[in-house]
Protein backbone atom coordinates (compact mmCIF):
# COMPACT_ATOMS: atom_id res chain seq x y z
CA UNK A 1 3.19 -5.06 24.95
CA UNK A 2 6.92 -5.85 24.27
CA UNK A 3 8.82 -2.48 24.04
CA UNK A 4 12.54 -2.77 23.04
CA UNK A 5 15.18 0.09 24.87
CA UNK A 6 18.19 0.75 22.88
CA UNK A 7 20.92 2.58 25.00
CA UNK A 8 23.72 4.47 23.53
CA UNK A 9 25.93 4.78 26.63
CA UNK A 10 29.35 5.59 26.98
CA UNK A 11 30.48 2.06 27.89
CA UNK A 12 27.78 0.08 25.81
CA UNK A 13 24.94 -0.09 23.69
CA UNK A 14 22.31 -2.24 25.07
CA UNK A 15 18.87 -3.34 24.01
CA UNK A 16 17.14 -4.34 26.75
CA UNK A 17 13.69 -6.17 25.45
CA UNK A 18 10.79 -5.71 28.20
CA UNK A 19 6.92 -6.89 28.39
CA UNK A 20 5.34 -3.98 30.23
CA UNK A 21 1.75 -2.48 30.52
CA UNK A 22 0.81 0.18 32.56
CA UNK A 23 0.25 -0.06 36.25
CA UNK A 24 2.43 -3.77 36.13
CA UNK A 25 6.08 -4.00 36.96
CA UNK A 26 8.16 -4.21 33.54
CA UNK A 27 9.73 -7.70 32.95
CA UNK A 28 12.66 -8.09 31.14
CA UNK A 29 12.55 -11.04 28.28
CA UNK A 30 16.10 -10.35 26.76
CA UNK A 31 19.45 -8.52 27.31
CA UNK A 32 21.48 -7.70 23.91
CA UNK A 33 24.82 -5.82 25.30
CA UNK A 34 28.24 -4.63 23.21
CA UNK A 35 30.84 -2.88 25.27
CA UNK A 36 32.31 0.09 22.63
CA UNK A 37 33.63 2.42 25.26
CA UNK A 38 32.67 5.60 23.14
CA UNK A 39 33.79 7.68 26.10
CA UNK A 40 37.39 6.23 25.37
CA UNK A 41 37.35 6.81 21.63
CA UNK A 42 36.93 10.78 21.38
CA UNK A 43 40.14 12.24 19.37
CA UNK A 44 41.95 15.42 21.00
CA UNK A 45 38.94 17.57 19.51
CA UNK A 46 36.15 15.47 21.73
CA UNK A 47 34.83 13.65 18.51
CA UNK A 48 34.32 10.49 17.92
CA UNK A 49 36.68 8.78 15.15
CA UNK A 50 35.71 7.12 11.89
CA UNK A 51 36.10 3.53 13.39
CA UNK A 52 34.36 4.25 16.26
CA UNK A 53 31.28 5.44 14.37
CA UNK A 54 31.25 2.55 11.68
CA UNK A 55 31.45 0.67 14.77
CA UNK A 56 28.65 2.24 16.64
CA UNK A 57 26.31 1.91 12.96
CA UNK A 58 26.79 -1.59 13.13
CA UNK A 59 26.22 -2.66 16.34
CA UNK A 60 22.96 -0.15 16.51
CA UNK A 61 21.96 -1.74 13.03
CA UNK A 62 22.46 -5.46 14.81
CA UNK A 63 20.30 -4.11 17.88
CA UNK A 64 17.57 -3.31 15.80
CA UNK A 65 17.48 -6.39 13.98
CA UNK A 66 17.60 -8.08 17.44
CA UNK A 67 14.47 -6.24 18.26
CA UNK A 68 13.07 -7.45 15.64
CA UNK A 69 13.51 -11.29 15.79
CA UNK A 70 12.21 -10.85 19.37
CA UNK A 71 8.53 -9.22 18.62
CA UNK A 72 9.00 -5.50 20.07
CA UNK A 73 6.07 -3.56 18.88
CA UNK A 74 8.74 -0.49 18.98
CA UNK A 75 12.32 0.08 20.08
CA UNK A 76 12.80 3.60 22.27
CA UNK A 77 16.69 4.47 21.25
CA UNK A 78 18.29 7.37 23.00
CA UNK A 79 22.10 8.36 23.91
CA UNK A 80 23.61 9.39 26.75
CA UNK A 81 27.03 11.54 27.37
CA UNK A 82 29.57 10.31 25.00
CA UNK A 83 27.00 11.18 21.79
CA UNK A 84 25.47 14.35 23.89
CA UNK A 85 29.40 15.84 24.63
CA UNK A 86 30.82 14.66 21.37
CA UNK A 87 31.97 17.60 18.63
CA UNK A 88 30.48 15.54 15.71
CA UNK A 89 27.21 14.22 17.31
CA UNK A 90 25.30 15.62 14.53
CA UNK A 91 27.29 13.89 12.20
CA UNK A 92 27.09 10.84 14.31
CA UNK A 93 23.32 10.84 14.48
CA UNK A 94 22.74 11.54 10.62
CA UNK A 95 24.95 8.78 9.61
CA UNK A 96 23.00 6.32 12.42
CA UNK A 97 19.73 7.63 10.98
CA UNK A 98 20.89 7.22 7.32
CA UNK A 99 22.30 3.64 7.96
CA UNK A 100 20.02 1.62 10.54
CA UNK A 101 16.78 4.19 10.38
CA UNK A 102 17.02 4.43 14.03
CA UNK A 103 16.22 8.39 14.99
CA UNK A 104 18.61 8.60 18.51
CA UNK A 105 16.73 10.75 21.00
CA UNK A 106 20.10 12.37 23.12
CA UNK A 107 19.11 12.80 26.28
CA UNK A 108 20.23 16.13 28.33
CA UNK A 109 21.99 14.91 31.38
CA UNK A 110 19.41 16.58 33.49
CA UNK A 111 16.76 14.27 31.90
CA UNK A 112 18.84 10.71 32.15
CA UNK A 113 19.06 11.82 36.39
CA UNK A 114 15.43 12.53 35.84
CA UNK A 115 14.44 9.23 34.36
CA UNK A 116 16.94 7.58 36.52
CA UNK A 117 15.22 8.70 39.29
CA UNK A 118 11.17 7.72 38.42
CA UNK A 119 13.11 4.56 38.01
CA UNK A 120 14.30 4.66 41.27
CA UNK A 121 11.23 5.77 43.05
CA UNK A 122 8.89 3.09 41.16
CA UNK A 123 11.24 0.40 42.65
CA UNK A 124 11.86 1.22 46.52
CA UNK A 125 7.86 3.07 46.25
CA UNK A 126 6.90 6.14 48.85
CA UNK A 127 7.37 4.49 51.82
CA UNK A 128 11.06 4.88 51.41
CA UNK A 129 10.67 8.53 51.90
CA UNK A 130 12.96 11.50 50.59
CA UNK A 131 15.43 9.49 47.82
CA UNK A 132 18.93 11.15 47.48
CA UNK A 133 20.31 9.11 44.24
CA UNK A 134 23.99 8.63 42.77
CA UNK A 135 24.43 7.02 39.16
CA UNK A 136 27.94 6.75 38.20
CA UNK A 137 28.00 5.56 34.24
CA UNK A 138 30.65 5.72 31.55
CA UNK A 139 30.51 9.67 30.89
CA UNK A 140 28.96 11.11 33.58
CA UNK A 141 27.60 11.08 37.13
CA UNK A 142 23.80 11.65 37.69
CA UNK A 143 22.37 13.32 40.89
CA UNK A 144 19.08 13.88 41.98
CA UNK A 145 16.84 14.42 44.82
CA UNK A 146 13.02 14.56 46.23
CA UNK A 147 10.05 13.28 47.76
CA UNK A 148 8.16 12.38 44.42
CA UNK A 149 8.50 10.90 41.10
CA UNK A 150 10.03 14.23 39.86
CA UNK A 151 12.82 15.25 41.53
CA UNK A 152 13.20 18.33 43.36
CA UNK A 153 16.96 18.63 42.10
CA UNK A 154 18.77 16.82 39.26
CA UNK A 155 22.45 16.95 37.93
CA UNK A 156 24.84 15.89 35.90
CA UNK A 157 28.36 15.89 36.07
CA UNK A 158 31.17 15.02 33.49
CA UNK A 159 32.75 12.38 36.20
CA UNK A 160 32.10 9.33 34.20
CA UNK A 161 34.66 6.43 35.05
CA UNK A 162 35.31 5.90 31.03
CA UNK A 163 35.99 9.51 30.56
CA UNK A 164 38.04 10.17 33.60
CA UNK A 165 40.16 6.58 33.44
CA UNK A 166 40.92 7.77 29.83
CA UNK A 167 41.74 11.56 30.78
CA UNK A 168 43.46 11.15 34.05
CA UNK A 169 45.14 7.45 34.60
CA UNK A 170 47.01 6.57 31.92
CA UNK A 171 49.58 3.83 34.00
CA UNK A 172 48.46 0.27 34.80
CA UNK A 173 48.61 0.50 37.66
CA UNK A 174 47.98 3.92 37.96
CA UNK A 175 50.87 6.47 39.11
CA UNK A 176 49.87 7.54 42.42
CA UNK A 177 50.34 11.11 41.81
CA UNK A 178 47.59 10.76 39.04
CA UNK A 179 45.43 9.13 41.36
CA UNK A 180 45.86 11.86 43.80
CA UNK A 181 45.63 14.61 40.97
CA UNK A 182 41.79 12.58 40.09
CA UNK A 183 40.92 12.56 43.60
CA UNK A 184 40.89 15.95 44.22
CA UNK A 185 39.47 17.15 40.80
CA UNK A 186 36.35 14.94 41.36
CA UNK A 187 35.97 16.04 44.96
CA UNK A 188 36.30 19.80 43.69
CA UNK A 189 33.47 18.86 40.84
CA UNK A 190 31.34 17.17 42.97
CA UNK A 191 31.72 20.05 46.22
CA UNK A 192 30.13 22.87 43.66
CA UNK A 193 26.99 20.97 43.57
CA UNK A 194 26.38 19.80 47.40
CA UNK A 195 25.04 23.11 48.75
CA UNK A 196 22.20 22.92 45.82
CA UNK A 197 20.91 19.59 47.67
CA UNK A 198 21.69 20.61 50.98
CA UNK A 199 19.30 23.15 51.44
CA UNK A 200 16.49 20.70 50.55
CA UNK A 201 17.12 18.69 53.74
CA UNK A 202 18.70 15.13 54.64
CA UNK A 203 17.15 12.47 52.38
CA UNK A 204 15.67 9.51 54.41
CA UNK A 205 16.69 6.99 51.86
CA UNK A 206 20.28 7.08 49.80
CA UNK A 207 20.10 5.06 46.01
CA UNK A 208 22.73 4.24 43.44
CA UNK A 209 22.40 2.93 40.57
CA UNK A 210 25.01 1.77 37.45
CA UNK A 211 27.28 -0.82 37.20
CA UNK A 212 29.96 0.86 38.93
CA UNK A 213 28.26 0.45 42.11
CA UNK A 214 27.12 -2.48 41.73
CA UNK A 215 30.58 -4.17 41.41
CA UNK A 216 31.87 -1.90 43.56
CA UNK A 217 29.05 -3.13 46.29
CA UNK A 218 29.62 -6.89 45.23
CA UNK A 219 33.35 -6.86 45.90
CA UNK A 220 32.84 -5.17 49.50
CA UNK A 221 30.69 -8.19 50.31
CA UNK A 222 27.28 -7.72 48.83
CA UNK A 223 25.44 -10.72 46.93
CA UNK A 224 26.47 -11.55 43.42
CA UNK A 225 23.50 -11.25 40.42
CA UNK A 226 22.99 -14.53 40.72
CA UNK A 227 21.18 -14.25 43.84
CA UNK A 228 18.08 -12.30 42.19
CA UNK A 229 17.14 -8.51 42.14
CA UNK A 230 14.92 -8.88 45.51
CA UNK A 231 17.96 -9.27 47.24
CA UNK A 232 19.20 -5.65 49.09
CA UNK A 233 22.76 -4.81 48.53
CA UNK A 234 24.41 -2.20 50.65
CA UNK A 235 27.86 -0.66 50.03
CA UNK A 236 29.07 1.46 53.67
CA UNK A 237 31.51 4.11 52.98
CA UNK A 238 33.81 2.41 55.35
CA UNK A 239 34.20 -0.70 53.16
CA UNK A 240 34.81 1.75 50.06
CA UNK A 241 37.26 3.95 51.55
CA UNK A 242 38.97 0.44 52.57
CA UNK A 243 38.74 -0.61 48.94
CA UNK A 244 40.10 2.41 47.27
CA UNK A 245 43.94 1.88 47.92
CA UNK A 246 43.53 -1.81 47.40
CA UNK A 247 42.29 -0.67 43.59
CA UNK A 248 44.72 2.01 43.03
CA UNK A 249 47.31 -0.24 43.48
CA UNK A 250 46.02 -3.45 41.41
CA UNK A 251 46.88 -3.99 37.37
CA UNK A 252 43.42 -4.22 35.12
CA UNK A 253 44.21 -8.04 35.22
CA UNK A 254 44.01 -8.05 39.35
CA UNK A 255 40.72 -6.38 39.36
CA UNK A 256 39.38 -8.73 36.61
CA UNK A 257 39.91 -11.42 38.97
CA UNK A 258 37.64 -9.61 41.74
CA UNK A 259 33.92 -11.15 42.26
CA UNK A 260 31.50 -9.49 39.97
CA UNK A 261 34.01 -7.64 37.95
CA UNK A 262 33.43 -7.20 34.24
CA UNK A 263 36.35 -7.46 32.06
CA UNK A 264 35.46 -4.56 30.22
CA UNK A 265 35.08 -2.45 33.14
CA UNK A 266 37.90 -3.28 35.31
CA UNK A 267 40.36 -0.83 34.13
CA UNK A 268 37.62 2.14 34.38
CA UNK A 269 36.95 0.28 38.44
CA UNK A 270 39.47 2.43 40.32
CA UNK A 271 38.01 6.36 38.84
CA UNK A 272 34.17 4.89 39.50
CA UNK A 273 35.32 4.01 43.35
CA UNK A 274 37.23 7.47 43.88
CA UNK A 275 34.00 9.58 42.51
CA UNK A 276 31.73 6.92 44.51
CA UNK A 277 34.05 7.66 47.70
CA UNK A 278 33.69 11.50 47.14
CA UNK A 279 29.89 11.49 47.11
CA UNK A 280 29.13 9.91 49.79
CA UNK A 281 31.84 11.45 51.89
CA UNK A 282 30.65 15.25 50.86
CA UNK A 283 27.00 14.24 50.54
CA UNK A 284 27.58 12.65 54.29
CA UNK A 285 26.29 9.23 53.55
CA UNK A 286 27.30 6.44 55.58
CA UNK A 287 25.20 3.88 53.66
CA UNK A 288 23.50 3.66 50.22
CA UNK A 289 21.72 0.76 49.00
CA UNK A 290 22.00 -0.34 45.39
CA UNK A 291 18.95 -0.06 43.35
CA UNK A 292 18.41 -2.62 40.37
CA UNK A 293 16.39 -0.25 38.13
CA UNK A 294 17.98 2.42 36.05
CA UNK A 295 17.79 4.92 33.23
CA UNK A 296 16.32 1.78 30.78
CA UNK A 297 13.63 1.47 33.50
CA UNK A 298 12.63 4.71 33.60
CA UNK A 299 12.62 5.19 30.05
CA UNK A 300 10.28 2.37 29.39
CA UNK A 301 7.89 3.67 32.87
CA UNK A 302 7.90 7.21 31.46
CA UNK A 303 6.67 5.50 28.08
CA UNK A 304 4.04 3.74 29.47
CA UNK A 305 3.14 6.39 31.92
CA UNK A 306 1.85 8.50 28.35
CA UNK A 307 0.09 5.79 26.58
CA UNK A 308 -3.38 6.89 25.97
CA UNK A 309 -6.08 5.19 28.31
């Protein structure tokens, strides 16, 4: 069957059209992507302003249409942090529902490290052991841990490189007293959580997932897309605690020119490296290795996982 995935994230929405049937691996047939950036349009109050929303009804109402033209049986839609922490997301939702007909399932953030996870696990399979996995996306970061498909432990954490570039660095380039002032607020966040996984034992196998370390992998050496999703990618926390000052101290228009840098994501580069560099240095990783599947993934396995026999 061809199921369409419609995710509300804080950087974009993206429709992601897959042909998938239970017990195959899900094959994607077409990418539909708009960078909005929600996480960077919430007023003082933490809602999300009148253009942003006609924006957001349009671009969902173009999705769907998309879906349509390409022959999805049905379209999951769900949001993630910038709709789940917004102060109008009711309002938000009614006026996506009353516009497009599209019903938004918000997602906790304990459920998109969940489903981030199965995604995970389906990809690198049991042989890879215990998974420890980091997802840094536009709102928030995503932890989880275990041996199986469910996690043992699962987190979420308002570290998001949209929310914090827009909260904490203002400059271009940043003033390095902000960047100092991020640095240790994220390594404060991030410290409350590590003796929750800690008692559960060292993972055998560290994952990431998101675009943030993917381009954050790709410009300490790892293979570009082009190169296929067989491919392993590593990023060593030596090469990102190299790359950290080099970024603090670049414009937006210096990291554009990096390999495998989006243009939309370059300014929000520098506050995904420093929360990147602060998990692996208090969750003592050396070495993670970038996973291709994410939250879309899992959504679509955890779909087919409940079709009826």
């Amino acid at each position: 069957m061809r199921l369409g995935v419609l995710d509300v994230g804080s950087n974009t929405v993206h429709l992601l059209v897959m042909d998938a049937h239970p017990g195959a691996r899900p094959r994607p047939a077409h990418s539909h992507k708009v960078e909005l950036r929600l996480a960077e349009l919430l007023d003082p109050d933490g809602a999300i302003g009148a253009r942003g929303i006609d924006r957001l009804v349009a671009v969902v109402g173009d999705a769907v249409h998309t879906a349509e033209e390409k022959g999805c049986e049905a379209v999951l839609p769900f949001a993630t942090s910038a709709i789940r922490d917004a102060s109008n997301a009711d309002a938000v939702l009614a006026r996506v529902h009353e516009e497009t007909g599209v019903t938004l399932q918000v997602l906790t953030g304990e459920e998109e490290a969940r489903l981030t996870f199965l995604a995970a696990r389906r990809w690198f399979g049991w042989s890879a052991g215990t998974l420890l996995l980091l997802d840094i996306g536009g709102g928030s970061l995503e932890i989880a841990y275990g041996m199986d498909e469910e996690p043992d432990a699962a987190v979420s954490l308002p570290l998001g490189a949209g929310r914090l570039t827009a909260g904490w660095l203002p400059g271009d380039p940043p003033d390095p007293a902000d960047v100092k002032a991020l640095r240790r607020h994220v390594r404060a966040r991030i410290a409350r959580t590590v003796g929750e996984f800690a008692r559960l034992g060292r993972p055998d196998h560290v994952v990431a997932t998101s675009k943030t370390f993917k381009q954050l992998a790709r410009i300490a050496g790892a293979a570009g897309s082009g190169e296929g999703l067989q491919v392993q990618r590593v990023l060593s926390r030596t090469s990102l605690e190299t790359w950290v000052p080099k970024l603090a101290s670049m414009t937006t228009e210096q990291r554009r020119g990096l390999p495998g840098v989006s243009e939309g994501r370059a300014a929000q580069l520098l506050a995904g490296a420093l929360v990147a560099e602060a998990a692996m240095d208090l969750f003592g990783v050396d070495e993670l290795e970038i996973c291709p599947w994410a939250l879309r993934e899992g959504v679509i396995l955890r779909r087919l996982d409940h079709l009826p026999e």
